[in-house]
PDB file of N, CA and C in Angstrom:
ATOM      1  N   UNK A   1      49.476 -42.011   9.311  1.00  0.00           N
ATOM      2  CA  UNK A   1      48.913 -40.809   8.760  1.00  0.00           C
ATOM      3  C   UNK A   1      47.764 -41.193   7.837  1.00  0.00           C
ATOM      4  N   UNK A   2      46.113 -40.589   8.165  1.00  0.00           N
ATOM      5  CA  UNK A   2      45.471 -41.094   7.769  1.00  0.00           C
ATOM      6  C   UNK A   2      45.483 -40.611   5.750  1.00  0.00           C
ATOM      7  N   UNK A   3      44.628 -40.803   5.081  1.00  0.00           N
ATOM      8  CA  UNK A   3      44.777 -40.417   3.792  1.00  0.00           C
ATOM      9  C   UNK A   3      43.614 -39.445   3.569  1.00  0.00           C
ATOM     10  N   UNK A   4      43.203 -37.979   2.849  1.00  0.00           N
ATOM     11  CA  UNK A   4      42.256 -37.103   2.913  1.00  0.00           C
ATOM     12  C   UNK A   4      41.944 -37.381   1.668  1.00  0.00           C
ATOM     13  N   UNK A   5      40.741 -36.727   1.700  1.00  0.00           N
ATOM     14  CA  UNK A   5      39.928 -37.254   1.014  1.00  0.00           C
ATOM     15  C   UNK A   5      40.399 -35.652  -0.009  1.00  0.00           C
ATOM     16  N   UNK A   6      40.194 -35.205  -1.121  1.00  0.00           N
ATOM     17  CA  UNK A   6      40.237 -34.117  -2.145  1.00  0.00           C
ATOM     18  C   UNK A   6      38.587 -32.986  -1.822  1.00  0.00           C
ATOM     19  N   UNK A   7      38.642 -32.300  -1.758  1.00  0.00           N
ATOM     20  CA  UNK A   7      37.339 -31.535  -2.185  1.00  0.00           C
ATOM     21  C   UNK A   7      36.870 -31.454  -3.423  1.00  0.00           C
ATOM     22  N   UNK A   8      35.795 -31.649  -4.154  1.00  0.00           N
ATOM     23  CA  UNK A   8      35.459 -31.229  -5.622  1.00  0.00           C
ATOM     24  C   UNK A   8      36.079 -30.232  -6.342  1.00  0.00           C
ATOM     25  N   UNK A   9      36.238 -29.231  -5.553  1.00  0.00           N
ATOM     26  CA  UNK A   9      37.027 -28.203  -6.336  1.00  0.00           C
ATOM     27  C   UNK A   9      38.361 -28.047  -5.920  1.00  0.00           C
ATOM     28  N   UNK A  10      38.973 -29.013  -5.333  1.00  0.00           N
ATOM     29  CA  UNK A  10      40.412 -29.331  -5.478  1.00  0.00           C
ATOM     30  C   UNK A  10      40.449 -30.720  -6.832  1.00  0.00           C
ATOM     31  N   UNK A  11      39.624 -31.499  -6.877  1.00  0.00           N
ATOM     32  CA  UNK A  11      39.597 -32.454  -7.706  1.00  0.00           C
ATOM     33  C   UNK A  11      39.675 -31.645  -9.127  1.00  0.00           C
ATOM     34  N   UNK A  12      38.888 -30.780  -8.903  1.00  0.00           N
ATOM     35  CA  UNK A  12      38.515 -29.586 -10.460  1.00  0.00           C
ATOM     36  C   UNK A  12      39.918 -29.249 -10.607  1.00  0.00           C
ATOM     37  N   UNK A  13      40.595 -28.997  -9.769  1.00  0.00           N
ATOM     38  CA  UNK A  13      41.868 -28.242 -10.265  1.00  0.00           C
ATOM     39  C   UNK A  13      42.519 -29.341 -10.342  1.00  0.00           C
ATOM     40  N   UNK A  14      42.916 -30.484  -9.744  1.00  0.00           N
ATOM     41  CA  UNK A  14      43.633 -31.078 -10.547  1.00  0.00           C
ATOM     42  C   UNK A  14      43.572 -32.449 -11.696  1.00  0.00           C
ATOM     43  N   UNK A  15      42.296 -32.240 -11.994  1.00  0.00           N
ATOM     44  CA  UNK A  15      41.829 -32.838 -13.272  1.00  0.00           C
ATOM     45  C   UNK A  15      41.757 -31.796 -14.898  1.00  0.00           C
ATOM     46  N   UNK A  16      41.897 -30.327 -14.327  1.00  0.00           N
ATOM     47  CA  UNK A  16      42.060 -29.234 -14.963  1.00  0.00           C
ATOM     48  C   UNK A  16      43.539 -29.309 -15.325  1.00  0.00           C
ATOM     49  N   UNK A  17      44.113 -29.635 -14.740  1.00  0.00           N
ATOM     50  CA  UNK A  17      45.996 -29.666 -14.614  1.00  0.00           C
ATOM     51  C   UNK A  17      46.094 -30.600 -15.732  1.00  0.00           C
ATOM     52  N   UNK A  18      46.034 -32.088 -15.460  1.00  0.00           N
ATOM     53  CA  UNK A  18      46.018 -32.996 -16.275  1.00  0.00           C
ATOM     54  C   UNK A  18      45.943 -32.802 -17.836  1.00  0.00           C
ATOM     55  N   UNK A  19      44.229 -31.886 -18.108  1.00  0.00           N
ATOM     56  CA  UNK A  19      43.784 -31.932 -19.065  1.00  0.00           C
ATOM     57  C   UNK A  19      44.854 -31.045 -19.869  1.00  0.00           C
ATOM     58  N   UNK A  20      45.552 -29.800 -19.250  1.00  0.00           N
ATOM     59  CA  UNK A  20      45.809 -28.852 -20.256  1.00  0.00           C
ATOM     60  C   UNK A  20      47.423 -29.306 -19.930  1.00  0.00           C
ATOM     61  N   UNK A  21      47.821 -30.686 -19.450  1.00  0.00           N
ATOM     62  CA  UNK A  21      49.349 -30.641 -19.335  1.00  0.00           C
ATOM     63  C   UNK A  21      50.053 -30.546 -20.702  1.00  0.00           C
ATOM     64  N   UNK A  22      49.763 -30.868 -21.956  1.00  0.00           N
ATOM     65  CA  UNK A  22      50.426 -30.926 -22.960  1.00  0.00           C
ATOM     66  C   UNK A  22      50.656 -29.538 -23.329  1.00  0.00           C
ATOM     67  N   UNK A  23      49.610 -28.612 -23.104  1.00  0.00           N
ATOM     68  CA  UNK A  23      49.570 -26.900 -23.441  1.00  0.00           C
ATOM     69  C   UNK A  23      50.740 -26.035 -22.057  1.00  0.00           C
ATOM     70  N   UNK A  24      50.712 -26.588 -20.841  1.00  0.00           N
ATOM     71  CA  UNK A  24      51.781 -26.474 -19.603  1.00  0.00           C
ATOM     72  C   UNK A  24      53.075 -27.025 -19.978  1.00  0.00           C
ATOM     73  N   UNK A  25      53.145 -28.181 -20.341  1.00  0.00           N
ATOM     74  CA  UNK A  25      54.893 -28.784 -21.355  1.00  0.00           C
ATOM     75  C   UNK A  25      55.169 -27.837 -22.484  1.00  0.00           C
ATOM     76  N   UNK A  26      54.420 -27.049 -23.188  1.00  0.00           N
ATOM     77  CA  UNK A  26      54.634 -26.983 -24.580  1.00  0.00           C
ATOM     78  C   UNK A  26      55.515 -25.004 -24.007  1.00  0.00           C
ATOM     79  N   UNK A  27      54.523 -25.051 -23.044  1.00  0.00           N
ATOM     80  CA  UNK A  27      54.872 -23.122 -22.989  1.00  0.00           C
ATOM     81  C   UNK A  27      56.179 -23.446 -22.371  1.00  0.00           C
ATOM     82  N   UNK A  28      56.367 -24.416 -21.470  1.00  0.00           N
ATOM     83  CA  UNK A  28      57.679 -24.967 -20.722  1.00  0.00           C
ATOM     84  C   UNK A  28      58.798 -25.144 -21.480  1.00  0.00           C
ATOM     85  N   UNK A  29      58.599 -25.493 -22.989  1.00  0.00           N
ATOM     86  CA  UNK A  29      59.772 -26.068 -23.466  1.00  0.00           C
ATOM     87  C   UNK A  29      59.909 -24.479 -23.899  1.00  0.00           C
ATOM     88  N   UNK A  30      58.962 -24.008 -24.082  1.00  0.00           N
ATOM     89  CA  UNK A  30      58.977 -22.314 -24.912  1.00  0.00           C
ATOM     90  C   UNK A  30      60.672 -21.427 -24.328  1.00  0.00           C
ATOM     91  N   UNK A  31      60.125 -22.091 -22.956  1.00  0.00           N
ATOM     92  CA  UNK A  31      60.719 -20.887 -21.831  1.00  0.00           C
ATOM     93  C   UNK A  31      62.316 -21.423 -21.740  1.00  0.00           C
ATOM     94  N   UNK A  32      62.259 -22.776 -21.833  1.00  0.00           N
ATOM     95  CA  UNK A  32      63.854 -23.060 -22.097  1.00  0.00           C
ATOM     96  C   UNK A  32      63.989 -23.113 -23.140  1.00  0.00           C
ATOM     97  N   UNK A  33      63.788 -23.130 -24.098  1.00  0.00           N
ATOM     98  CA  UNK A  33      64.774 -22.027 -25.706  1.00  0.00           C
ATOM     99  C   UNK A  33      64.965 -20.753 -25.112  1.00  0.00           C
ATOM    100  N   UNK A  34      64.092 -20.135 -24.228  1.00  0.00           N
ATOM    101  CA  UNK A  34      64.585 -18.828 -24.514  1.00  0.00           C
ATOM    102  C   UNK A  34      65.372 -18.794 -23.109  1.00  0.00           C
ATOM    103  N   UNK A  35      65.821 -19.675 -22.603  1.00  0.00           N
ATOM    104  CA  UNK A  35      66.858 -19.795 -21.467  1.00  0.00           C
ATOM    105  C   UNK A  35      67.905 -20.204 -22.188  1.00  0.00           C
ATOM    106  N   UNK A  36      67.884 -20.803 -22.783  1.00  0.00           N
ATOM    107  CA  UNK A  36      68.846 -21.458 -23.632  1.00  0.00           C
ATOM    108  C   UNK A  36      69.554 -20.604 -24.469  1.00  0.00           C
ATOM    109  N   UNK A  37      69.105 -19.515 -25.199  1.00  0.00           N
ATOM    110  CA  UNK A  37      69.374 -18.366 -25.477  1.00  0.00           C
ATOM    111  C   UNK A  37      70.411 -17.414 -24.941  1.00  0.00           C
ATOM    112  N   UNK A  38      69.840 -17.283 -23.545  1.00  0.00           N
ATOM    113  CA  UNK A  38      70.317 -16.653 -22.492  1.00  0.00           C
ATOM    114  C   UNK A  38      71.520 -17.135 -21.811  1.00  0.00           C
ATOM    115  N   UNK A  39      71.570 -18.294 -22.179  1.00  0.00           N
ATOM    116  CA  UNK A  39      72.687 -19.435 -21.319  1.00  0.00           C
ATOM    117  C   UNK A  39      73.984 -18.620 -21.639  1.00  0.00           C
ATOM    118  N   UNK A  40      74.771 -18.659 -20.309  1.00  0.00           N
ATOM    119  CA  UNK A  40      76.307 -18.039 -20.426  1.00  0.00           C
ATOM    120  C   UNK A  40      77.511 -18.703 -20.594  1.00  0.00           C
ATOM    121  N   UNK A  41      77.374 -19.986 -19.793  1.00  0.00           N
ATOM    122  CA  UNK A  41      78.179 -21.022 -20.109  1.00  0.00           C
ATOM    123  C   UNK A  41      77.981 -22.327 -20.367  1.00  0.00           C
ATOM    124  N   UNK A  42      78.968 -23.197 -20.259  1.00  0.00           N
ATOM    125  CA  UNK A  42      78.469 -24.806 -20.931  1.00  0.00           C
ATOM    126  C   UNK A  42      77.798 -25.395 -19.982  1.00  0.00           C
ATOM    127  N   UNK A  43      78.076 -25.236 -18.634  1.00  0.00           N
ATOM    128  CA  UNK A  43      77.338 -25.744 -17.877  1.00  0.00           C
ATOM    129  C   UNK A  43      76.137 -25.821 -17.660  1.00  0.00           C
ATOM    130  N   UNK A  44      75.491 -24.373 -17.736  1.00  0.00           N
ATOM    131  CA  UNK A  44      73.940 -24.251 -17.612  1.00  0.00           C
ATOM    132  C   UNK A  44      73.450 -24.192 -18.984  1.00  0.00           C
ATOM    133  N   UNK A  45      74.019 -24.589 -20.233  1.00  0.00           N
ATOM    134  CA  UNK A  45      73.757 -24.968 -21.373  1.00  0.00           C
ATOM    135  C   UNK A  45      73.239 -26.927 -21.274  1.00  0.00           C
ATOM    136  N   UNK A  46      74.544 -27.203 -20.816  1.00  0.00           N
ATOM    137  CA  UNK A  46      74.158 -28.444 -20.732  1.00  0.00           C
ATOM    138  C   UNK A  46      72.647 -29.095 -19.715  1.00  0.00           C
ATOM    139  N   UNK A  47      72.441 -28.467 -18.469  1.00  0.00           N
ATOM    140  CA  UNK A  47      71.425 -28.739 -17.547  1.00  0.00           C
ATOM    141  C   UNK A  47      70.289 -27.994 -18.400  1.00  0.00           C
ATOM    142  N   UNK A  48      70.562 -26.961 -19.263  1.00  0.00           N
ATOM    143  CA  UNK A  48      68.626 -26.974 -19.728  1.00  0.00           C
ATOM    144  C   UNK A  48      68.732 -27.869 -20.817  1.00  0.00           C
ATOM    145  N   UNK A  49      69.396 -28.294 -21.688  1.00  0.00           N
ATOM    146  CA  UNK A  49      69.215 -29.242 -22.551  1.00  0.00           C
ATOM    147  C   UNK A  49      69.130 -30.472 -22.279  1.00  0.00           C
ATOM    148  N   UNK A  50      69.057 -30.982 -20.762  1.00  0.00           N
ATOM    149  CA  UNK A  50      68.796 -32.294 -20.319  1.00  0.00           C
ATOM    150  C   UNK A  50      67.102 -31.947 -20.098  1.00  0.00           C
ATOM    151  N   UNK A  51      67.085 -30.714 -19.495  1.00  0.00           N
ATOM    152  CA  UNK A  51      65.723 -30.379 -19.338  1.00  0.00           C
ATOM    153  C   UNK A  51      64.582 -30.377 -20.411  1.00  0.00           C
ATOM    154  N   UNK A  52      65.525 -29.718 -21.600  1.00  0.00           N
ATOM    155  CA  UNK A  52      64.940 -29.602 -22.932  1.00  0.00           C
ATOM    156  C   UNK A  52      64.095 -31.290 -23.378  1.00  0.00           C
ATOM    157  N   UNK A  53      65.049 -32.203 -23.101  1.00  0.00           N
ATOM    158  CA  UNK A  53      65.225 -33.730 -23.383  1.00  0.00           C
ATOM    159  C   UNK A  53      64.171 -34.121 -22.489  1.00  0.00           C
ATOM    160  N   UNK A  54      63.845 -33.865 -21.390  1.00  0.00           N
ATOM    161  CA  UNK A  54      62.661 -34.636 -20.629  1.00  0.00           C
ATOM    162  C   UNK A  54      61.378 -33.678 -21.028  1.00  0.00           C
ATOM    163  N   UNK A  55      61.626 -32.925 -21.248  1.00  0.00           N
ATOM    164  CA  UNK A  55      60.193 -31.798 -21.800  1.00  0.00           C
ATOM    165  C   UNK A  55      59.567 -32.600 -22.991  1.00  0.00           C
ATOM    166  N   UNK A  56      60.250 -32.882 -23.880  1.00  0.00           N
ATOM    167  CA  UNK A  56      60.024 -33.620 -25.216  1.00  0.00           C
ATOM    168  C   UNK A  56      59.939 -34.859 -24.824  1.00  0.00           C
ATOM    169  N   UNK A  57      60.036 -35.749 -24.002  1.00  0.00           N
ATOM    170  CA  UNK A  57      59.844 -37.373 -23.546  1.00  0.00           C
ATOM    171  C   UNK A  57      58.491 -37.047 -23.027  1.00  0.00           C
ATOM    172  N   UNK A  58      57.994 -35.803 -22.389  1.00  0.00           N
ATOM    173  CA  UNK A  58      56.860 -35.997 -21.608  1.00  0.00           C
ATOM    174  C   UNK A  58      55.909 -35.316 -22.630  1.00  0.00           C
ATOM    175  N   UNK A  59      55.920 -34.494 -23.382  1.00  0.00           N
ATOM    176  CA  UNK A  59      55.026 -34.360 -24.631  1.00  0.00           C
ATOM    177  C   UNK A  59      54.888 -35.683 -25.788  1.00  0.00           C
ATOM    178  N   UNK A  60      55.688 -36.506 -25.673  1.00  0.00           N
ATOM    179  CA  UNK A  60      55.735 -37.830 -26.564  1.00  0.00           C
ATOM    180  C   UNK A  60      55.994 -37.305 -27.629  1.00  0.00           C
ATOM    181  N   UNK A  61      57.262 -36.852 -28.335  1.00  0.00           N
ATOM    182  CA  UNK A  61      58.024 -36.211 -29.370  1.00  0.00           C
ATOM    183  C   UNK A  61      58.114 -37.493 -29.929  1.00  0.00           C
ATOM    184  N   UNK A  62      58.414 -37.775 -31.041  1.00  0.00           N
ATOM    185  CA  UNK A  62      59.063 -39.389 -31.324  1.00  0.00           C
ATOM    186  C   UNK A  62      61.173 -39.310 -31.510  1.00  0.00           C
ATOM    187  N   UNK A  63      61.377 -40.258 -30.583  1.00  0.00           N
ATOM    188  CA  UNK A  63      62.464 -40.282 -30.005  1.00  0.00           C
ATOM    189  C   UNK A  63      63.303 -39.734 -31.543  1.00  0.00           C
ATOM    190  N   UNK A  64      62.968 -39.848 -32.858  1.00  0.00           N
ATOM    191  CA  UNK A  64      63.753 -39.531 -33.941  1.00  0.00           C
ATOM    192  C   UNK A  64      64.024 -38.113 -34.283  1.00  0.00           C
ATOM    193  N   UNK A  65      62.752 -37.519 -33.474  1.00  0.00           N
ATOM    194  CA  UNK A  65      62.725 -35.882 -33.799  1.00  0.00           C
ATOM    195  C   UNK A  65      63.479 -35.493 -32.542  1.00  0.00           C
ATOM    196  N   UNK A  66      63.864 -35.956 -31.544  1.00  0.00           N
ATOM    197  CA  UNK A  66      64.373 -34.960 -30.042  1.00  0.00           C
ATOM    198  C   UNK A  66      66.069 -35.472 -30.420  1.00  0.00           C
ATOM    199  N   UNK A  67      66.238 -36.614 -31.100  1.00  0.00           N
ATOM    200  CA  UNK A  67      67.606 -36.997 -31.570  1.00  0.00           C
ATOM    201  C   UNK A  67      67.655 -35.820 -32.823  1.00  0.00           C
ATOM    202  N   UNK A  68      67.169 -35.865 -33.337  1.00  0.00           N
ATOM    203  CA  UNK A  68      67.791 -34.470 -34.834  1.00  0.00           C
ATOM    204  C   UNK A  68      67.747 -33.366 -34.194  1.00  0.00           C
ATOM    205  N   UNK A  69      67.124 -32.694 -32.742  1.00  0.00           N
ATOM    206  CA  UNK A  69      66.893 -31.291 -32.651  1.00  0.00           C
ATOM    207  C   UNK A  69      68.364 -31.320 -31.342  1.00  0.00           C
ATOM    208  N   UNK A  70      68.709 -32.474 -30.792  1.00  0.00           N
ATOM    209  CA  UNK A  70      69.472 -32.187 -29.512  1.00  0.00           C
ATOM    210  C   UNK A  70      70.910 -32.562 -30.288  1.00  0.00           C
TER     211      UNK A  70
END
């Protein structure tokens, strides 16, 4: 399978992605507090707070602040 080449304005969009990923993580973690909120039992408590935990590894939280908040 050969490899394609991007169009400029596919490149635009995903060099656009990149740029605003920290502002895309940040509304992300937004949305699981307020899932988290919503959560009914332990189970889907526990799976967004693993989620919660990689949201904050990929914004570069410092590992001391995601340990005091989890």
């Amino acid at each position: 399978m050969s490899k394609k080449e991007l169009s400029n304005y596919q490149k635009d969009i995903v060099g656009n992605y990149y740029a605003n990923l920290n502002a895309i993580m940040l509304q992300k973690l937004g949305e699981l507090v307020s899932e988290l909120y919503l959560a009914e039992n332990d189970g889907q408590k526990k799976r967004l707070w693993q989620r919660v935990h990689k949201a904050m590894m990929n914004l570069k939280i410092p590992p001391a602040i995601i340990k005091s908040l989890l």
